[in-house]
Protein backbone atom coordinates (compact mmCIF):
# COMPACT_ATOMS: atom_id res chain seq x y z
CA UNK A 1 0.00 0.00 0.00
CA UNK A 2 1.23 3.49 -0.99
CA UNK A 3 1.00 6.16 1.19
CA UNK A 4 -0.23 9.59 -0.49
CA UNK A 5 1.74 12.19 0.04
CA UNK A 6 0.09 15.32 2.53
CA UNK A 7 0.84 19.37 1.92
CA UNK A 8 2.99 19.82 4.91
CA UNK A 9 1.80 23.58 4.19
CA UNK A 10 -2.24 22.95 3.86
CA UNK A 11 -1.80 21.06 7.00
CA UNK A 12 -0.22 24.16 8.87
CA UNK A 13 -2.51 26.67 6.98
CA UNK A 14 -5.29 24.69 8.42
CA UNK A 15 -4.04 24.28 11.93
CA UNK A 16 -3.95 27.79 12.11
CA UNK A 17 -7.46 28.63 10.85
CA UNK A 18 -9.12 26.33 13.10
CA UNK A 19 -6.98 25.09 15.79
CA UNK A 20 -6.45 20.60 15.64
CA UNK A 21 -7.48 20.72 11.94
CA UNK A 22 -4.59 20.78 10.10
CA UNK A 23 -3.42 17.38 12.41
CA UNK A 24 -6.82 15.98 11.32
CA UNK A 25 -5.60 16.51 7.71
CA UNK A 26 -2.74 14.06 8.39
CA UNK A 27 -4.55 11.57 10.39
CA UNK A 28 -3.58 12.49 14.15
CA UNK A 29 -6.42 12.48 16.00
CA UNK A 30 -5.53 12.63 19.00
CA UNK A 31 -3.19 15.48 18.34
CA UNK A 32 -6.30 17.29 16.77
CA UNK A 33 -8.27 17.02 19.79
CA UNK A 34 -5.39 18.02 21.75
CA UNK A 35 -4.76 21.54 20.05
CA UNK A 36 -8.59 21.69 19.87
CA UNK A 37 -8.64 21.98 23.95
CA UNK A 38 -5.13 23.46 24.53
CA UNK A 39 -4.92 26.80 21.88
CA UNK A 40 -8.07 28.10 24.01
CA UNK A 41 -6.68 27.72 27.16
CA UNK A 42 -3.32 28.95 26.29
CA UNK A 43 -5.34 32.32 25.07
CA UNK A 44 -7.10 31.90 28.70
CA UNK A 45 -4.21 31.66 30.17
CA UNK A 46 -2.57 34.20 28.39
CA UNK A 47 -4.96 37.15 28.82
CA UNK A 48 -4.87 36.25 32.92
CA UNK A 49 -1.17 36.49 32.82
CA UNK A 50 -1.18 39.98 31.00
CA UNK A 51 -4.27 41.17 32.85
CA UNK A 52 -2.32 40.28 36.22
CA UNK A 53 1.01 41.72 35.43
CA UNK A 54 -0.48 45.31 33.57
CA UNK A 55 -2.87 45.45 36.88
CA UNK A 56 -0.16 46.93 39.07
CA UNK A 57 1.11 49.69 36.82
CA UNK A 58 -1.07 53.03 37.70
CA UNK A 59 0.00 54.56 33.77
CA UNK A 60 -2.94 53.91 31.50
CA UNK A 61 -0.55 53.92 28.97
CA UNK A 62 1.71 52.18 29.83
CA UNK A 63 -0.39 49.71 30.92
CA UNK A 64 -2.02 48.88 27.10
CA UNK A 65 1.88 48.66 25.41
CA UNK A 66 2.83 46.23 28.21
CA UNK A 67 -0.56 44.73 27.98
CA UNK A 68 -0.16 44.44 24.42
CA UNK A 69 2.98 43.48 23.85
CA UNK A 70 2.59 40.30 25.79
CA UNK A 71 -0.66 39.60 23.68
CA UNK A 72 1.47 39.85 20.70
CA UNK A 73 4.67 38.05 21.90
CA UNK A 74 2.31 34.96 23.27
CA UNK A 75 0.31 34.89 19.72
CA UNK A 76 3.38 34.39 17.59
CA UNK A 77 4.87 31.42 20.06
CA UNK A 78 1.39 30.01 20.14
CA UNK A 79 0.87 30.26 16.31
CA UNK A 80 4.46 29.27 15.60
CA UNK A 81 3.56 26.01 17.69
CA UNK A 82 0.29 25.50 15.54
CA UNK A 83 1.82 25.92 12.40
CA UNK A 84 5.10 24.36 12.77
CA UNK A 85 3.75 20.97 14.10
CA UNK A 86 1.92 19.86 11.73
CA UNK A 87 4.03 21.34 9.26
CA UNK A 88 6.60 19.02 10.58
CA UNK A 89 4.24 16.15 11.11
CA UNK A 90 3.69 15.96 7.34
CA UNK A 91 7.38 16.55 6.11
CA UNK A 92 7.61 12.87 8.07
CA UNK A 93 4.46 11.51 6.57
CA UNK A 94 5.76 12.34 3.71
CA UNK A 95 9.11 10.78 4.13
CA UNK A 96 7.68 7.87 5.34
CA UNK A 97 5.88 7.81 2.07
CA UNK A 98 8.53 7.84 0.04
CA UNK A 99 10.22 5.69 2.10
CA UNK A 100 7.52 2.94 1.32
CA UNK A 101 7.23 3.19 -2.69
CA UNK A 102 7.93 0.28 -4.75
CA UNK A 103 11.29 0.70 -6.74
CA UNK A 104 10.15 0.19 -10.26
């Protein structure tokens, strides 16, 4: 049985549009339902953190660059993650693939 090869960039794109559907692409389940349950709770998580640590400074200012700067530096480590594993997932899929053709 040959394996067909999977767009190790679809399967990113798709991560990242809907979290857990880019690993559904390749078959990984489990992994799906994983990122399904943990991208919310890392934004959760996230937005407590910032809230928490911009609470104690009394410059309104201040307070929204700090505030968003943490937004934006969590967003591109969380998005890097979403992308970048399945991305990853199906560069091996794909060797594996390969790896599993027939020599003519």
């Amino acid at each position: 049985m040959t394996l067909k090869p999977k767009n190790a960039a679809m399967a990113g794109f798709l991560n990242v549009v809907f979290p857990g559907l880019g690993c559904a692409y390749l078959g990984k389940w489990f992994l799906a339902l994983v990122y399904l349950i943990w991208v919310p709770l890392a934004w959760i998580a996230v937005i407590a953190v910032a809230k928490s640590l911009t609470g104690r400074i009394s410059d309104e200012t201040a307070r929204l660059v700090l505030y968003l700067v943490i937004l934006f530096g969590f967003r591109i480590r969380i998005l890097w993650d979403v992308f970048f594993t399945p991305y990853s997932l199906a560069e091996e899929y794909n060797q594996k693939s390969v790896s599993q053709r027939p020599f003519p």
